[in-house]
Protein backbone atom coordinates (compact mmCIF):
# COMPACT_ATOMS: atom_id res chain seq x y z
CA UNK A 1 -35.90 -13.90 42.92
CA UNK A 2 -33.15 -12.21 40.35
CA UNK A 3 -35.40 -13.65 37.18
CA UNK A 4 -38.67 -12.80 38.72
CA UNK A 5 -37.50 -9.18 39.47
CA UNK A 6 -36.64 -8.75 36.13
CA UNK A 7 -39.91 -9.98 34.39
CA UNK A 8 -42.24 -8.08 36.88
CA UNK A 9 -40.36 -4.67 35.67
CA UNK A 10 -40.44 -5.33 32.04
CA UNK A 11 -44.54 -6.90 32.34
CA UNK A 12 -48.03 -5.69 32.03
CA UNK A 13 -48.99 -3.89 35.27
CA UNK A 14 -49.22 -5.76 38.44
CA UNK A 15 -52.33 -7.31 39.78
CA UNK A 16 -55.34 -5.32 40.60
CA UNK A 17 -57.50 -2.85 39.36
CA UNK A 18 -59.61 -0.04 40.07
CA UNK A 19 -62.37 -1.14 42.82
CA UNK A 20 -60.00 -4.22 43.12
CA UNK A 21 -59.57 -6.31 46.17
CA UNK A 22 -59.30 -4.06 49.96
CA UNK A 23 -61.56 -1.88 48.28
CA UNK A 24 -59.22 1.38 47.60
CA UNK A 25 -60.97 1.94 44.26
CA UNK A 26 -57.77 3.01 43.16
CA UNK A 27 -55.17 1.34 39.87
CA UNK A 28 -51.96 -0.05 41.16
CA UNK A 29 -48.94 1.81 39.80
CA UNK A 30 -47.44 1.16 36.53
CA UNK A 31 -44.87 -1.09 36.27
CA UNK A 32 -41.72 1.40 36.63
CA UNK A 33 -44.10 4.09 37.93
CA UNK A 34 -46.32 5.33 41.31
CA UNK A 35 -48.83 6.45 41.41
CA UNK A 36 -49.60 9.85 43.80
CA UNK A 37 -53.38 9.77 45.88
CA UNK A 38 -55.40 12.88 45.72
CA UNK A 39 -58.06 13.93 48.18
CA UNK A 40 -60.81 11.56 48.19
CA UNK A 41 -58.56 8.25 47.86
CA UNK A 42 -58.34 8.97 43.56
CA UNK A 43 -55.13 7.91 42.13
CA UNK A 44 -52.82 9.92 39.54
CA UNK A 45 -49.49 8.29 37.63
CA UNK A 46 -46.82 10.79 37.32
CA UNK A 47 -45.15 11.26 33.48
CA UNK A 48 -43.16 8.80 32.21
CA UNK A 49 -42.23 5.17 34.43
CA UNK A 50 -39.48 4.02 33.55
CA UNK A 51 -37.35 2.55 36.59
CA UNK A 52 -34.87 4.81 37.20
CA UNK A 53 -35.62 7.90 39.69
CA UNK A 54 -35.32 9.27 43.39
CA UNK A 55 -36.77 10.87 45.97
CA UNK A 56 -35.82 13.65 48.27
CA UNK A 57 -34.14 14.27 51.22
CA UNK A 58 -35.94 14.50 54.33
CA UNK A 59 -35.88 16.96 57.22
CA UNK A 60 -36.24 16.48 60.94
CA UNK A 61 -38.76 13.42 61.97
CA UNK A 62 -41.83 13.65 63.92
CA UNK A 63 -42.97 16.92 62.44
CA UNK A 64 -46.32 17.23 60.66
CA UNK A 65 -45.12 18.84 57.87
CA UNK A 66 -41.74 19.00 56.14
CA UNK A 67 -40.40 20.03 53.17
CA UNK A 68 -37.86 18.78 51.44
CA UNK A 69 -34.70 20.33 52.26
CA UNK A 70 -31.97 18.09 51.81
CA UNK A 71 -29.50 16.50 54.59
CA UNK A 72 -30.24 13.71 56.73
CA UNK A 73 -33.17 13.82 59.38
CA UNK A 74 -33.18 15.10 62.70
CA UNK A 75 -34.96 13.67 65.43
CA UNK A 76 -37.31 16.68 65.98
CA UNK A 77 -40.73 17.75 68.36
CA UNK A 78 -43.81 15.76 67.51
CA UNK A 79 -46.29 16.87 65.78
CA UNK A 80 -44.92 20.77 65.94
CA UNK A 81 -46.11 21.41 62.17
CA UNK A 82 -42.99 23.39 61.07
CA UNK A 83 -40.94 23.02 58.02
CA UNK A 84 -37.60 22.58 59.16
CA UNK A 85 -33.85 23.49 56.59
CA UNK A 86 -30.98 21.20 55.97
CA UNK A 87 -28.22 21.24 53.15
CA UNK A 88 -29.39 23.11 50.58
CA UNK A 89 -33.38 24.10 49.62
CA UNK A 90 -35.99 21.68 47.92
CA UNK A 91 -38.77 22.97 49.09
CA UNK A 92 -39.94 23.90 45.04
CA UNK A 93 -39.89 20.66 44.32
CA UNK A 94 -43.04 20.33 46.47
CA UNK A 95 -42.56 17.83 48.56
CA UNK A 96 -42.68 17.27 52.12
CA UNK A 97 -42.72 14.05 54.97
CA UNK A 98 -46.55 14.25 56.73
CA UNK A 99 -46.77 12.55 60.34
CA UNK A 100 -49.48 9.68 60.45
CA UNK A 101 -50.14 7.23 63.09
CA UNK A 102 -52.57 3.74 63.35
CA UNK A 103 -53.02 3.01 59.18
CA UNK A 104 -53.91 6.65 58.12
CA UNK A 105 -52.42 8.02 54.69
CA UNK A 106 -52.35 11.69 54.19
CA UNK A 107 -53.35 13.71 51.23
CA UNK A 108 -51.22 13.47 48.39
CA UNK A 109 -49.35 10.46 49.30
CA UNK A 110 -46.55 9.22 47.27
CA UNK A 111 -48.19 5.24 45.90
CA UNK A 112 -44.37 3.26 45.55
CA UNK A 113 -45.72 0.19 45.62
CA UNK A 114 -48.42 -2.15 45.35
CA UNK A 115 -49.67 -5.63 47.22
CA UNK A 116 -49.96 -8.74 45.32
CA UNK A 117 -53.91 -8.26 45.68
CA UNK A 118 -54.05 -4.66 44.81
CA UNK A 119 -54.00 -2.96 47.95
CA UNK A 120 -51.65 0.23 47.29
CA UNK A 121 -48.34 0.81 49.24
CA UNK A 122 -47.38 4.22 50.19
CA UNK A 123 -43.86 5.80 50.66
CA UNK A 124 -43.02 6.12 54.52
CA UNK A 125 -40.35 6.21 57.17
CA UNK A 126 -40.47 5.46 60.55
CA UNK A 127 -37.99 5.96 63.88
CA UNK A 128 -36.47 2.79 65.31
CA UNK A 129 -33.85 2.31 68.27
CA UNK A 130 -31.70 5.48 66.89
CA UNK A 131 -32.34 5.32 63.23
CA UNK A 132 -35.04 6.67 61.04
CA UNK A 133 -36.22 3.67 58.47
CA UNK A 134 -37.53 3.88 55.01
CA UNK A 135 -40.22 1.61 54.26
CA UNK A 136 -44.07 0.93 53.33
CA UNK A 137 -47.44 2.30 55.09
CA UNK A 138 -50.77 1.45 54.07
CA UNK A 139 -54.60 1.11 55.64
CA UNK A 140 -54.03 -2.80 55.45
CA UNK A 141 -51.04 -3.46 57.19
CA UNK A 142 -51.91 -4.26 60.61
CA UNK A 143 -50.58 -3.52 64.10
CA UNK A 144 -49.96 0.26 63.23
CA UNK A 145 -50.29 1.09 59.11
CA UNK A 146 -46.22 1.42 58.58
CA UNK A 147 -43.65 -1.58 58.61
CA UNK A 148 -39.84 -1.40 58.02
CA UNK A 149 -37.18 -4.70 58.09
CA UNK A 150 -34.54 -4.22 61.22
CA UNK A 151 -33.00 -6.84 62.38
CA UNK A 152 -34.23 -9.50 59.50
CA UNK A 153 -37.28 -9.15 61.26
CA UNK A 154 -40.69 -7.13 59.86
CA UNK A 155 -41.41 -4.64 62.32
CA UNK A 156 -45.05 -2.86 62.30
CA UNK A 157 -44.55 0.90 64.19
CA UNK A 158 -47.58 2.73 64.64
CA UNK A 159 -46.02 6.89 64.01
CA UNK A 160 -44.43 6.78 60.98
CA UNK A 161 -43.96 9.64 58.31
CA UNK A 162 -45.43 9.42 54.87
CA UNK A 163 -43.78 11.18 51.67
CA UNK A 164 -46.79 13.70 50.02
CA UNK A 165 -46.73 15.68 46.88
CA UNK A 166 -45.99 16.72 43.77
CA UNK A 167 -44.99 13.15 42.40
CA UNK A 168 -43.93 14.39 39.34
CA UNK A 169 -40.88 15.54 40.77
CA UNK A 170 -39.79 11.90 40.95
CA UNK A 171 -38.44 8.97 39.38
CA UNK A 172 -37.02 5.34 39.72
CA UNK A 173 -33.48 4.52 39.07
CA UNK A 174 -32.75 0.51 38.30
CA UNK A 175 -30.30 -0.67 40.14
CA UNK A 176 -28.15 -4.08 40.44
CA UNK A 177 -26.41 -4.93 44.15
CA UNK A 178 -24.89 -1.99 46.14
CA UNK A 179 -26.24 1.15 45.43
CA UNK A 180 -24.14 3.18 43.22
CA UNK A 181 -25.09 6.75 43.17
CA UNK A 182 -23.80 8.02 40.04
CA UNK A 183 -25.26 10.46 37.39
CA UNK A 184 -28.61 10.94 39.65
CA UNK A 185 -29.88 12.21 42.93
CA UNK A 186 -31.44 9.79 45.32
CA UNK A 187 -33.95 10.36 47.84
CA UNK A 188 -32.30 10.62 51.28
CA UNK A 189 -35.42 9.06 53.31
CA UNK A 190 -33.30 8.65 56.59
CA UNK A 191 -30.41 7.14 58.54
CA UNK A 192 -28.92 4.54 60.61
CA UNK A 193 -28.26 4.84 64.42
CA UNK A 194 -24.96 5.42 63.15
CA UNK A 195 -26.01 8.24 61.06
CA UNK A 196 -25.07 6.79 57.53
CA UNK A 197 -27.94 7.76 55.13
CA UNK A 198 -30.55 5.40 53.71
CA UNK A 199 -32.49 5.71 50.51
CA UNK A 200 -36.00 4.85 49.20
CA UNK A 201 -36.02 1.65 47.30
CA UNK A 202 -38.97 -1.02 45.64
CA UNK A 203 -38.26 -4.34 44.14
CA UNK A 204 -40.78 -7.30 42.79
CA UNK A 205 -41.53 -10.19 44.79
CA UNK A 206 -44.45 -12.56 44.14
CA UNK A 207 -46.32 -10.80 41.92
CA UNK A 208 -45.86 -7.10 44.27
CA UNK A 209 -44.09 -3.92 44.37
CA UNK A 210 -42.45 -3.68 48.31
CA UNK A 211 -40.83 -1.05 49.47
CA UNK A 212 -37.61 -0.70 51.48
CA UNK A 213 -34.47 1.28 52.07
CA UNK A 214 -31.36 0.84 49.86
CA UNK A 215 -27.52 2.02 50.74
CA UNK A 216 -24.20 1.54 49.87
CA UNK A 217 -23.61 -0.20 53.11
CA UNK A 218 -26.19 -2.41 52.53
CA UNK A 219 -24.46 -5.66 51.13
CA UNK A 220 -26.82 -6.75 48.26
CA UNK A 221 -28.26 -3.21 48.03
CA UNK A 222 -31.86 -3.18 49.32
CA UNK A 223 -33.56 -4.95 52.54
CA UNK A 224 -37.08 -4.71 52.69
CA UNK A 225 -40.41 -5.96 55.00
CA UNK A 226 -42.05 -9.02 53.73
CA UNK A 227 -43.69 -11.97 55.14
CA UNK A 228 -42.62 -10.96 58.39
CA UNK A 229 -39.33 -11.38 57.63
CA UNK A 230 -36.45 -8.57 56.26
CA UNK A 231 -35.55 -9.63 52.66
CA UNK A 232 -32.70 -8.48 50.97
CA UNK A 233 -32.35 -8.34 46.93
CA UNK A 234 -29.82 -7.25 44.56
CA UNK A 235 -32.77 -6.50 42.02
CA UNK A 236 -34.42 -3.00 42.72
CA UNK A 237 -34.96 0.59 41.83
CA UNK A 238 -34.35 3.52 43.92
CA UNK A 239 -36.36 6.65 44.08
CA UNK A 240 -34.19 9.77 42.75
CA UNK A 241 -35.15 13.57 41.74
CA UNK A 242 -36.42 13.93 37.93
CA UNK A 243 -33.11 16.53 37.66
């Protein structure tokens, strides 16, 4: 898996193309890149993608909205549309967690990833027996639109959170077996039951961009939901602030 990680970073871009299959009419990210959805399903690459960046921190789950405001998630109301604060104030850098439910993808949703057939991947989280789980929504994935590994299993959850906005604010950070945060800012996209923070992380794997969580805790660095199964790599990227 190491060697085909490593070519699928460095190659042309991944399979697919505008009007390609699942009929999304959008272009899968660039390889070291996502891509960020406008209104009306059109697709936009942020500056620059090289691997290398992160995401922010998230807020309290099960909100509509939220911005950006550092600190790890609470487990807030449903649906109650209010931006909630943490440690410190992102909320410039434009970017907030939307609710979605049953395969729907917001406005302005974050593109991390891409299927082996074309069919985009979209950054999400998702609440699961005490922790909140980074991992991958999209209109194709059946049995709720949002799967996350637990457990070494895949499990499809059908509320989940998807990160929308400015996606310019954000870049990928290669990494190589436990995360080592060190002259960057990572993501925080949510937490164990345990409350130990996880981050936002994508790797290759036949011929696709998947998206997962990544920690220090985490013994080869990243798991992620494949095949039904929870994969873990040492090869992968994880999504960090521009500055």
């Amino acid at each position: 898996m190491g060697n085909q990680g490593q070519q699928g970073y460095q190659g042309g871009p991944p399979p697919g193309g505008p009007g390609g299959p699942g009929g999304y009419g959008q272009r899968p990210p660039p390889p070291g890149g996502f891509a960020q959805q406008r209104p009306g399903g059109m697709a936009q690459s942020p500056p620059g993608g090289n691997y290398g960046q992160q995401p922010p921190p998230g807020g309290n789950y099960g909100q509509q909205q939220q911005s950006f405001q550092g600190g790890s998630p609470g487990h807030g109301p449903s649906g109650s549309g209010q931006q909630q604060g943490g440690r410190g104030n992102n909320s410039n850098r434009g970017l907030q967690w939307v609710s979605a439910s049953d395969g729907f993808i917001p406005d302005k949703a974050v593109q991390g990833g891409v299927e082996k057939d074309g069919a985009p991947l979209f950054v999400a989280r998702a609440m699961y027996k005490g922790g909140l789980h980074p991992g991958k929504a999209g209109r194709h994935i059946e049995n709720g639109g949002c799967a996350i590994g637990f457990g070494h299993k895949e499990v499809n959850v059908k509320e989940y959170q998807v990160l929308c906005g400015d996606a310019s604010q954000l870049r990928w950070v290669k990494q190589d077996g436990q995360l080592s945060i060190k002259g960057f800012k990572p993501v925080e996209g949510g937490h164990e039951d345990s409350g130990e923070p996880l981050y936002i992380a994508k790797t290759m794997t036949e011929g696709s961009q998947q998206l997962g969580k990544c920690a220090p805790h985490i013994k080869k660095g990243m798991s992620y939901p494949y095949g039904h199964k929870e994969l873990t790599t040492e090869n992968y990227m994880v999504l960090a602030y521009t500055n």
